[in-house]
Protein backbone atom coordinates (compact mmCIF):
# COMPACT_ATOMS: atom_id res chain seq x y z
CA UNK A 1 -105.37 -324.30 -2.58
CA UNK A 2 -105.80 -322.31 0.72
CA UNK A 3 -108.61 -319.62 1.39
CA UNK A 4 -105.65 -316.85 1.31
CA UNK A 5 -104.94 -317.86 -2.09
CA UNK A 6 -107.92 -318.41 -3.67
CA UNK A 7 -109.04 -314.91 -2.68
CA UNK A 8 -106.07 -313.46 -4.00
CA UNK A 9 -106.61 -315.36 -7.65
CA UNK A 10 -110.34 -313.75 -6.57
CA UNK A 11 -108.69 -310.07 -6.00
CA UNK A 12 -106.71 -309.93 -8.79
CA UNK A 13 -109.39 -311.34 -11.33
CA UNK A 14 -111.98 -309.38 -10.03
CA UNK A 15 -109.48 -306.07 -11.03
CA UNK A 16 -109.15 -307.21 -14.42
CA UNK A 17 -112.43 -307.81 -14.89
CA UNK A 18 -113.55 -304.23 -14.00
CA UNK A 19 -110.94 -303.01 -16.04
CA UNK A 20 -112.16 -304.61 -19.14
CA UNK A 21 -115.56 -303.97 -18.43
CA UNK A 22 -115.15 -300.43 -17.96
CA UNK A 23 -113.26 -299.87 -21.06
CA UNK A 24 -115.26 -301.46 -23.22
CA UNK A 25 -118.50 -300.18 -21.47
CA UNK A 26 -116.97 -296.34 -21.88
CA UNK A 27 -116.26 -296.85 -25.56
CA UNK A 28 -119.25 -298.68 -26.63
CA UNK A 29 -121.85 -296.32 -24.42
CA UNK A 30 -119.95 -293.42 -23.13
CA UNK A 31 -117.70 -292.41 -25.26
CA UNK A 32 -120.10 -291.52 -28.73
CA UNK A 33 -122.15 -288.81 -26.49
CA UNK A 34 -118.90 -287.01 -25.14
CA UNK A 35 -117.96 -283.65 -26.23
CA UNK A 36 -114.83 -282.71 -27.47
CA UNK A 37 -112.05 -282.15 -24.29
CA UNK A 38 -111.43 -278.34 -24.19
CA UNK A 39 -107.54 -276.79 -23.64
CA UNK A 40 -108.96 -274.06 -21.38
CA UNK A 41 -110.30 -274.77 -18.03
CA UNK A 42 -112.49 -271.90 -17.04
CA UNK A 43 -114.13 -270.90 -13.34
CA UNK A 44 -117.93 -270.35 -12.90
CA UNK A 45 -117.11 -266.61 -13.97
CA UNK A 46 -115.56 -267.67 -17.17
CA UNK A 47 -112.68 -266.70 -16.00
CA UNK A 48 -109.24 -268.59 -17.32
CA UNK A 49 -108.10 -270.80 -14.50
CA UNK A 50 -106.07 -272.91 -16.27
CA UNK A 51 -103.98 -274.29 -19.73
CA UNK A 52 -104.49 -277.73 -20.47
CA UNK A 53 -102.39 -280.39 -19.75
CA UNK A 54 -104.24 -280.19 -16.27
CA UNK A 55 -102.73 -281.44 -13.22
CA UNK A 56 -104.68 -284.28 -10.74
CA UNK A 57 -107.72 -282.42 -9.12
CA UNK A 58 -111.39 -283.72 -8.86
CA UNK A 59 -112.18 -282.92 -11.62
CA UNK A 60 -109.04 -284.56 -13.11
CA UNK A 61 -108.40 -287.27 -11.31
CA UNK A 62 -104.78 -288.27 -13.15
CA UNK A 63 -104.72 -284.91 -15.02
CA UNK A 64 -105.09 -284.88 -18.37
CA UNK A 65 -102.81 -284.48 -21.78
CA UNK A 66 -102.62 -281.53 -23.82
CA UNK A 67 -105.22 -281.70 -25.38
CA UNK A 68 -107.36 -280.87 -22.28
CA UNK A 69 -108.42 -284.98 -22.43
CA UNK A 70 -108.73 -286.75 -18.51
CA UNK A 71 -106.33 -289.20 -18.38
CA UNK A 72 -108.43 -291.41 -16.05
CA UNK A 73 -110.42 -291.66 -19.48
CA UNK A 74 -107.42 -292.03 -21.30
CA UNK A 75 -106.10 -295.11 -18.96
CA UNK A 76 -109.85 -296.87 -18.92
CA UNK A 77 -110.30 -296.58 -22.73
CA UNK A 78 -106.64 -298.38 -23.66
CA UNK A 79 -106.93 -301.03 -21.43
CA UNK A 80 -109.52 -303.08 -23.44
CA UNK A 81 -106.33 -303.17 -25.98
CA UNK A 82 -103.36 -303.34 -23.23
CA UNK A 83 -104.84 -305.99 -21.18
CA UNK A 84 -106.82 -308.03 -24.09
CA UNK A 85 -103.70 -308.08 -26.28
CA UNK A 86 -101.86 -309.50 -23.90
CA UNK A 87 -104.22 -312.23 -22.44
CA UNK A 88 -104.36 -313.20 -26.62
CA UNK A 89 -100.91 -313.50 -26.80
CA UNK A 90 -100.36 -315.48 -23.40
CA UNK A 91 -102.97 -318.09 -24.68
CA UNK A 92 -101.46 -318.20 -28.07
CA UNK A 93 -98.10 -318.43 -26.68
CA UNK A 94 -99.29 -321.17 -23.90
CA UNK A 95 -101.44 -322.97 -27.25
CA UNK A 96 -98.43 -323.25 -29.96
CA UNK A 97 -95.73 -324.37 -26.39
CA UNK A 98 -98.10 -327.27 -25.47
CA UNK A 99 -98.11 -328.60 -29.47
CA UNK A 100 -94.11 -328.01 -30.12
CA UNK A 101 -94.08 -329.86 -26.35
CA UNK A 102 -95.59 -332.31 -27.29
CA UNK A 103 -93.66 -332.62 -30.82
CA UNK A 104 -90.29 -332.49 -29.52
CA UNK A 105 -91.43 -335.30 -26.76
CA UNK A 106 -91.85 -337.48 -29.79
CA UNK A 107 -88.49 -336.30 -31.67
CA UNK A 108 -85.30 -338.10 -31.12
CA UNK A 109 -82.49 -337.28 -28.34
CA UNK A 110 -80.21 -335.38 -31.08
CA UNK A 111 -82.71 -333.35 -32.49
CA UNK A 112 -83.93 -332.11 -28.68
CA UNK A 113 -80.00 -331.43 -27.90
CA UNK A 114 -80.07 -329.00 -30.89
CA UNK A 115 -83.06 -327.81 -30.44
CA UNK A 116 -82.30 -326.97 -26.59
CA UNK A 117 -79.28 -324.69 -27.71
CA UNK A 118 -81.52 -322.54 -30.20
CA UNK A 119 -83.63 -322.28 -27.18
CA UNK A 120 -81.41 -321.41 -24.43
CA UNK A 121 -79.94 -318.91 -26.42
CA UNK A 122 -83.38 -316.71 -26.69
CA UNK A 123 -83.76 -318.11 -23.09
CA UNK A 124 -80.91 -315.19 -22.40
CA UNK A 125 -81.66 -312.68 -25.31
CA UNK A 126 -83.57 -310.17 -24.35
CA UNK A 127 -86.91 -310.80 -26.43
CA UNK A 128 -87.50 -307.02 -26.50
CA UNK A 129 -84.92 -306.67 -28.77
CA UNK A 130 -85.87 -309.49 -31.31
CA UNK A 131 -89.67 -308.10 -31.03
CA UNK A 132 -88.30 -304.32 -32.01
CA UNK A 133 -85.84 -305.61 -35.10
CA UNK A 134 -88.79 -307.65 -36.36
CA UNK A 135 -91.84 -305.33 -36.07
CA UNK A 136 -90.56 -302.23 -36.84
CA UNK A 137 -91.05 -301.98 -40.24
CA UNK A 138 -94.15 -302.76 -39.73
CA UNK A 139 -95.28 -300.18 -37.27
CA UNK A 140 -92.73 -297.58 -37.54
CA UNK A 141 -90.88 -297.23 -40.99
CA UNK A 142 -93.49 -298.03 -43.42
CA UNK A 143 -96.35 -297.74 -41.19
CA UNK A 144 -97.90 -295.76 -43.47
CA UNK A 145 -98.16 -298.74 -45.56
CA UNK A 146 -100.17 -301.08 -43.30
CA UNK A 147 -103.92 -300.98 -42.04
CA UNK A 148 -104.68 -300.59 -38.02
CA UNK A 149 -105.48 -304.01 -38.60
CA UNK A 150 -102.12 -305.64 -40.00
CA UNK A 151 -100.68 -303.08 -36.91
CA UNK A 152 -102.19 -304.87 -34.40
CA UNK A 153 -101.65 -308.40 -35.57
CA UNK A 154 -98.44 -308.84 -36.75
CA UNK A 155 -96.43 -307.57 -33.32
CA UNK A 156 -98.83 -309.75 -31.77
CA UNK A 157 -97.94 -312.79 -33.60
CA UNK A 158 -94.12 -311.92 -33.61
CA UNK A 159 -94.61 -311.57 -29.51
CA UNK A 160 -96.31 -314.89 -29.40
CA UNK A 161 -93.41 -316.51 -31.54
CA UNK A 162 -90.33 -315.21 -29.45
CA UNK A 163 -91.73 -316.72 -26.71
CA UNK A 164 -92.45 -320.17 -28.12
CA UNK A 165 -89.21 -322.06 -28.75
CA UNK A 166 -88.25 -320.93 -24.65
CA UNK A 167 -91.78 -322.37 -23.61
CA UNK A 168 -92.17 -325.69 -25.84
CA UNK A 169 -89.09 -326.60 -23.85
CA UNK A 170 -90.55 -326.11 -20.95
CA UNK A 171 -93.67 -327.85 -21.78
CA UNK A 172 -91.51 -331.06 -23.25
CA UNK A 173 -89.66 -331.46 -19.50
CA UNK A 174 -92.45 -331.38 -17.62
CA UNK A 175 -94.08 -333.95 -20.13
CA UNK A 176 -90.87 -335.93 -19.73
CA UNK A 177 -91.19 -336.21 -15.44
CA UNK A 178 -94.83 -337.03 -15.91
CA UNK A 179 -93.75 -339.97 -17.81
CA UNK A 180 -91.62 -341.22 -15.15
CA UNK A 181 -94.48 -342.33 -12.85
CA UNK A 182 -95.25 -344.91 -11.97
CA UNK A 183 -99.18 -345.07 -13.28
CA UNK A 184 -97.98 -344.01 -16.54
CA UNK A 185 -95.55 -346.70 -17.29
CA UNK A 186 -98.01 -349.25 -15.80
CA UNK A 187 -100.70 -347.50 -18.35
CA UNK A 188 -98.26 -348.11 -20.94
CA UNK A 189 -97.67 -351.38 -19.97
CA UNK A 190 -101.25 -352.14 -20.06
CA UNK A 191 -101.66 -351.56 -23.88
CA UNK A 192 -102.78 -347.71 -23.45
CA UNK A 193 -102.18 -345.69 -26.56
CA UNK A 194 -100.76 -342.33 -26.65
CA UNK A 195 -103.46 -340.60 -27.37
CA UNK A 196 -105.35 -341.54 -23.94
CA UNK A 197 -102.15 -341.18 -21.88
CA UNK A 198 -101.80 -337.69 -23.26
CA UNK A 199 -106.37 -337.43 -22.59
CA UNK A 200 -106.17 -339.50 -19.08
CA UNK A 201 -102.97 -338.53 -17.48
CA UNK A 202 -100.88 -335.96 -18.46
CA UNK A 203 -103.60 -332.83 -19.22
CA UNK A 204 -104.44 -333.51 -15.45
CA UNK A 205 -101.02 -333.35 -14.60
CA UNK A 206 -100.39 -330.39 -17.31
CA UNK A 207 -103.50 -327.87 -16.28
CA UNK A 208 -102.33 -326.71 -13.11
CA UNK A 209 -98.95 -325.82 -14.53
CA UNK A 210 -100.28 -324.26 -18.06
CA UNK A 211 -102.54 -322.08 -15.75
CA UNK A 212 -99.27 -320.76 -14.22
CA UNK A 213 -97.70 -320.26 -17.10
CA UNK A 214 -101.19 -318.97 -19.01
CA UNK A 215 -101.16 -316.09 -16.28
CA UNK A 216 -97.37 -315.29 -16.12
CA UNK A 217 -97.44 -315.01 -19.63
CA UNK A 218 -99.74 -312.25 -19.56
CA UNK A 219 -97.22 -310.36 -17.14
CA UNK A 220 -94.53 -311.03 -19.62
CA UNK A 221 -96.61 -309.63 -22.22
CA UNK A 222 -97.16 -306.07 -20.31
CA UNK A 223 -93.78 -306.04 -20.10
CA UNK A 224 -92.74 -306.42 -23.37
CA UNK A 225 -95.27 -303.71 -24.12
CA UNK A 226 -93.66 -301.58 -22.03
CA UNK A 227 -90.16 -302.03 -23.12
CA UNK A 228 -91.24 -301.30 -26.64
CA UNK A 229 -93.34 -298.06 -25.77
CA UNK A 230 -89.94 -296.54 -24.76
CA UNK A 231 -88.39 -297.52 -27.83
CA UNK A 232 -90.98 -295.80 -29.74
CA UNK A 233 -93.63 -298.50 -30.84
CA UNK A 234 -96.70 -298.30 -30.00
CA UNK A 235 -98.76 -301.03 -30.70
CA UNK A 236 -102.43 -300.23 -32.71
CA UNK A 237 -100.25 -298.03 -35.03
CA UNK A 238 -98.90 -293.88 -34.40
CA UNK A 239 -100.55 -290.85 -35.49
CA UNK A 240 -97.56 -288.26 -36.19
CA UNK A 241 -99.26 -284.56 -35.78
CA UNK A 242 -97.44 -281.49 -36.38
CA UNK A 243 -96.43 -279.31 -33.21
CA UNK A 244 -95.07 -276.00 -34.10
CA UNK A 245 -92.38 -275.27 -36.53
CA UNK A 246 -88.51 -273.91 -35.70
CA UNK A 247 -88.23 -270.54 -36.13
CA UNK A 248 -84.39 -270.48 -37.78
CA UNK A 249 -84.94 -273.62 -40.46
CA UNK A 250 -88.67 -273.46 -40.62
CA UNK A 251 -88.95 -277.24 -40.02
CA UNK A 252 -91.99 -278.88 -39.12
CA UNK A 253 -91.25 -280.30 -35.80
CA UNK A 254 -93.72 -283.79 -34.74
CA UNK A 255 -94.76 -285.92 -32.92
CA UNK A 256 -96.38 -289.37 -32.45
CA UNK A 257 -99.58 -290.31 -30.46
CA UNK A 258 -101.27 -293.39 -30.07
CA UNK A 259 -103.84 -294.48 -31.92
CA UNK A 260 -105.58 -296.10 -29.50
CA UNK A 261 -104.61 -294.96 -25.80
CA UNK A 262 -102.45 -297.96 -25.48
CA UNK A 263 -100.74 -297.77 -21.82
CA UNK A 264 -97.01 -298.08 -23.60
CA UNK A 265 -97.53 -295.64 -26.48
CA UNK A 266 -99.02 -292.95 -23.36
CA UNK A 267 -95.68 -293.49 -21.45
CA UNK A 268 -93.52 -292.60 -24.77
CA UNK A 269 -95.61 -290.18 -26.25
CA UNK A 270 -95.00 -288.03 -22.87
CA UNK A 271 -91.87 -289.23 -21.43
CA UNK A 272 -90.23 -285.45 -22.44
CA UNK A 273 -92.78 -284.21 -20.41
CA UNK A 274 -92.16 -285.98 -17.20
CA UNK A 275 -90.18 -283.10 -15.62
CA UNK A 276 -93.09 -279.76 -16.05
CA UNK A 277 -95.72 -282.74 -16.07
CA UNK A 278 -95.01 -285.90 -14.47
CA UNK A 279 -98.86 -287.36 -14.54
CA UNK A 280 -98.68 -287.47 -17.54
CA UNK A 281 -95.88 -290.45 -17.48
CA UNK A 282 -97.21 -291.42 -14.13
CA UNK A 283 -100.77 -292.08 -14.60
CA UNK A 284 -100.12 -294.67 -17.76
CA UNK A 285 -97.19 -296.26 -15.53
CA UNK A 286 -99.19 -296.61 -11.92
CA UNK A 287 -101.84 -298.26 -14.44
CA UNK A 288 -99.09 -301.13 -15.64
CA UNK A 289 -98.09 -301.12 -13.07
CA UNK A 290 -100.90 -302.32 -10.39
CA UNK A 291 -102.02 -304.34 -13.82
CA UNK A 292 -98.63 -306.51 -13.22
CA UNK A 293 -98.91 -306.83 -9.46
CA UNK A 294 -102.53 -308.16 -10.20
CA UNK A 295 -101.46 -310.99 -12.44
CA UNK A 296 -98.45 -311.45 -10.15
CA UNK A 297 -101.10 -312.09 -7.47
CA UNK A 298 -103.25 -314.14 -9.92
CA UNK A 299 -100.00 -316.39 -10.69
CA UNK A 300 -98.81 -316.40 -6.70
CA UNK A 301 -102.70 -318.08 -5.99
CA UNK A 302 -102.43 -320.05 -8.19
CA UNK A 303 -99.65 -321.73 -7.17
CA UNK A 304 -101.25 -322.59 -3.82
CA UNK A 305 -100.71 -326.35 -3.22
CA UNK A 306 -98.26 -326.74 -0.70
CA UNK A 307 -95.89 -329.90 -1.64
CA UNK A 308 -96.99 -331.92 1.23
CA UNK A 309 -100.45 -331.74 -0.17
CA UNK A 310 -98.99 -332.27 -4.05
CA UNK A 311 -97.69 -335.22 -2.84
CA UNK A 312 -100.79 -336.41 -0.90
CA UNK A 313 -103.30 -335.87 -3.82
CA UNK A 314 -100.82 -337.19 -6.27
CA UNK A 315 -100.01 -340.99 -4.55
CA UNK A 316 -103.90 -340.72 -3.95
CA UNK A 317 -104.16 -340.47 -7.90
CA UNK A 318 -101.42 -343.25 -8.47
CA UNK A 319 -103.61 -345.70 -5.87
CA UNK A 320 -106.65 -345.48 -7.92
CA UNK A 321 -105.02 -345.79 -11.32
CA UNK A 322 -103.13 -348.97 -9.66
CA UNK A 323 -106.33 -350.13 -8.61
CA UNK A 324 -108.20 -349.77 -11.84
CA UNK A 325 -105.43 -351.32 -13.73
CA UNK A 326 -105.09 -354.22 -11.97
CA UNK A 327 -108.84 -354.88 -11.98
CA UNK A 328 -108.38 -354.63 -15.99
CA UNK A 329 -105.68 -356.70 -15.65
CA UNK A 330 -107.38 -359.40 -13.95
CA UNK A 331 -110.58 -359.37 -16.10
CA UNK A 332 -107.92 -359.89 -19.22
CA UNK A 333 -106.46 -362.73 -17.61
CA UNK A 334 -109.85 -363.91 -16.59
């Protein structure tokens, strides 16, 4: 990996990092001694300067909502649960591809034909779609139903399962090339079971390119949680509050809020008011968005052997294990 590349897996973990830190720091120290956010902004007179939402100023540095709250606070305090969910799910995701990998490596040819269709068709499905059908009663019709708890787990777990059938076929080709080297067959050759083939040469083969996957995974994930913010789901659960009520029918009219300042559920919760108050869809979506860009950066460093040097390290690797095996060999035949 090159110096430009390791800084930029550097950068980009060193801007999650804060993130997290920051959120967590503001909600286990900060946030218990703040007062309430007021609606009405008032000058050093006590004069009325302004109605809350507030737009950007330094005193509001992405505005605020309308309930006179800063949205800088609002963006640090849900991304503990933005960013955390979705490193969980990328390593459960990454966890459950490398065993069903593995598993359909060992099945027979017929089985990994069928099993390639299934997967080639959610390859193309848009997983959004499957993760709103399956989670919405969950989180949206009988929400009222369900603890925060069950609201936080179950999308998680039906996000980590769309994704596994697309990436356990993944995981089972690039298990099949390793086995065409060289060292491998010789190792097999030698007597080696599968267990140490699997220990001794394919995780070193197999890190690298879960690491890549481990990362893009978590960009997938802020997607996804995007996607489903516009469609209405917030993940962490909705509060529904009553806004006013219409003058001819007398009909409550409401409205949903996160729960817990989750960057999606902030983009859908105030998409209506992006016209009169665009920071208040802006702020949540800069947020994902340099969040992406980040792991995009994470995944790009990460990537940062040049073939010529993949190539290098990797008949390096095959001349030692040739060596060591024949050495065994000899002492066998010895």
């Amino acid at each position: 990996m090159t110096n430009a590349r390791r800084w930029m897996v550097v950068i980009g973990s060193v801007y999650l990092l804060i993130l997290l830190a920051a959120s967590f720091s503001y909600t286990l120290l900060i946030e218990p001694g703040q007062a309430d956010p007021k609606k009405l902004w008032l000058d050093e007179n006590g004069d009325l300067k302004a109605v809350a939402p507030f737009p950007p100023s330094f005193s509001y540095p992405l505005g605020s909502d309308a309930d006179g709250k800063s949205y800088f606070i609002k963006i640090i305090e849900g991304a503990k649960y933005t960013i955390s969910l979705s490193v969980i799910i990328a390593m459960g995701r990454v966890c459950f591809s490398v065993a069903g990998g593995y598993l359909l490596f060992r099945l027979p040819s017929s089985i990994k034909q069928w099993f390639k269709g299934l997967s080639n068709a959610l390859h193309y499905a848009p997983a959004t779609i499957f993760t709103y059908v399956l989670i919405t009663p969950v989180v949206l019709t009988f929400s009222w139903s369900y603890d925060l708890t069950t609201k936080i787990v179950f999308p998680c777990l039906v996000i980590i399962a769309v994704g596994v059938p697309v990436l356990s076929l993944y995981v089972q080709k690039e298990i099949d090339l390793a086995y065409r080297h060289e060292y491998i067959e010789s190792a097999r050759i030698m007597g080696a079971g599968k267990f140490r083939i699997f220990r001794r040469h394919l995780s070193p083969y197999l890190k690298p390119k879960l690491a890549v996957m481990f990362v893009q995974q978590i960009g997938q994930s802020l997607i996804i949680f995007a996607h489903l913010g516009l469609l209405s789901i917030f993940i962490g659960g909705s509060d529904t509050r009553v806004m006013e009520y219409d003058v001819k029918t007398g009909e409550a009219v409401t409205r949903s809020f996160s729960m817990s300042n989750e960057w999606a559920g902030m983009i859908s919760e105030n998409f209506q008011y992006f016209r009169p108050f665009p920071w208040m869809v802006l702020a949540p979506v800069t947020a994902f968005a340099l969040t992406i860009l980040a792991v995009n950066v994470i995944a790009y460093g990460l990537k940062g052997e040049r073939p010529a040097e993949r190539v290098k390290e990797q008949g390096i690797h095959d001349e030692q294990e040739n060596a060591s095996l024949d050495k065994e060999k000899f002492r066998m035949v010895k």
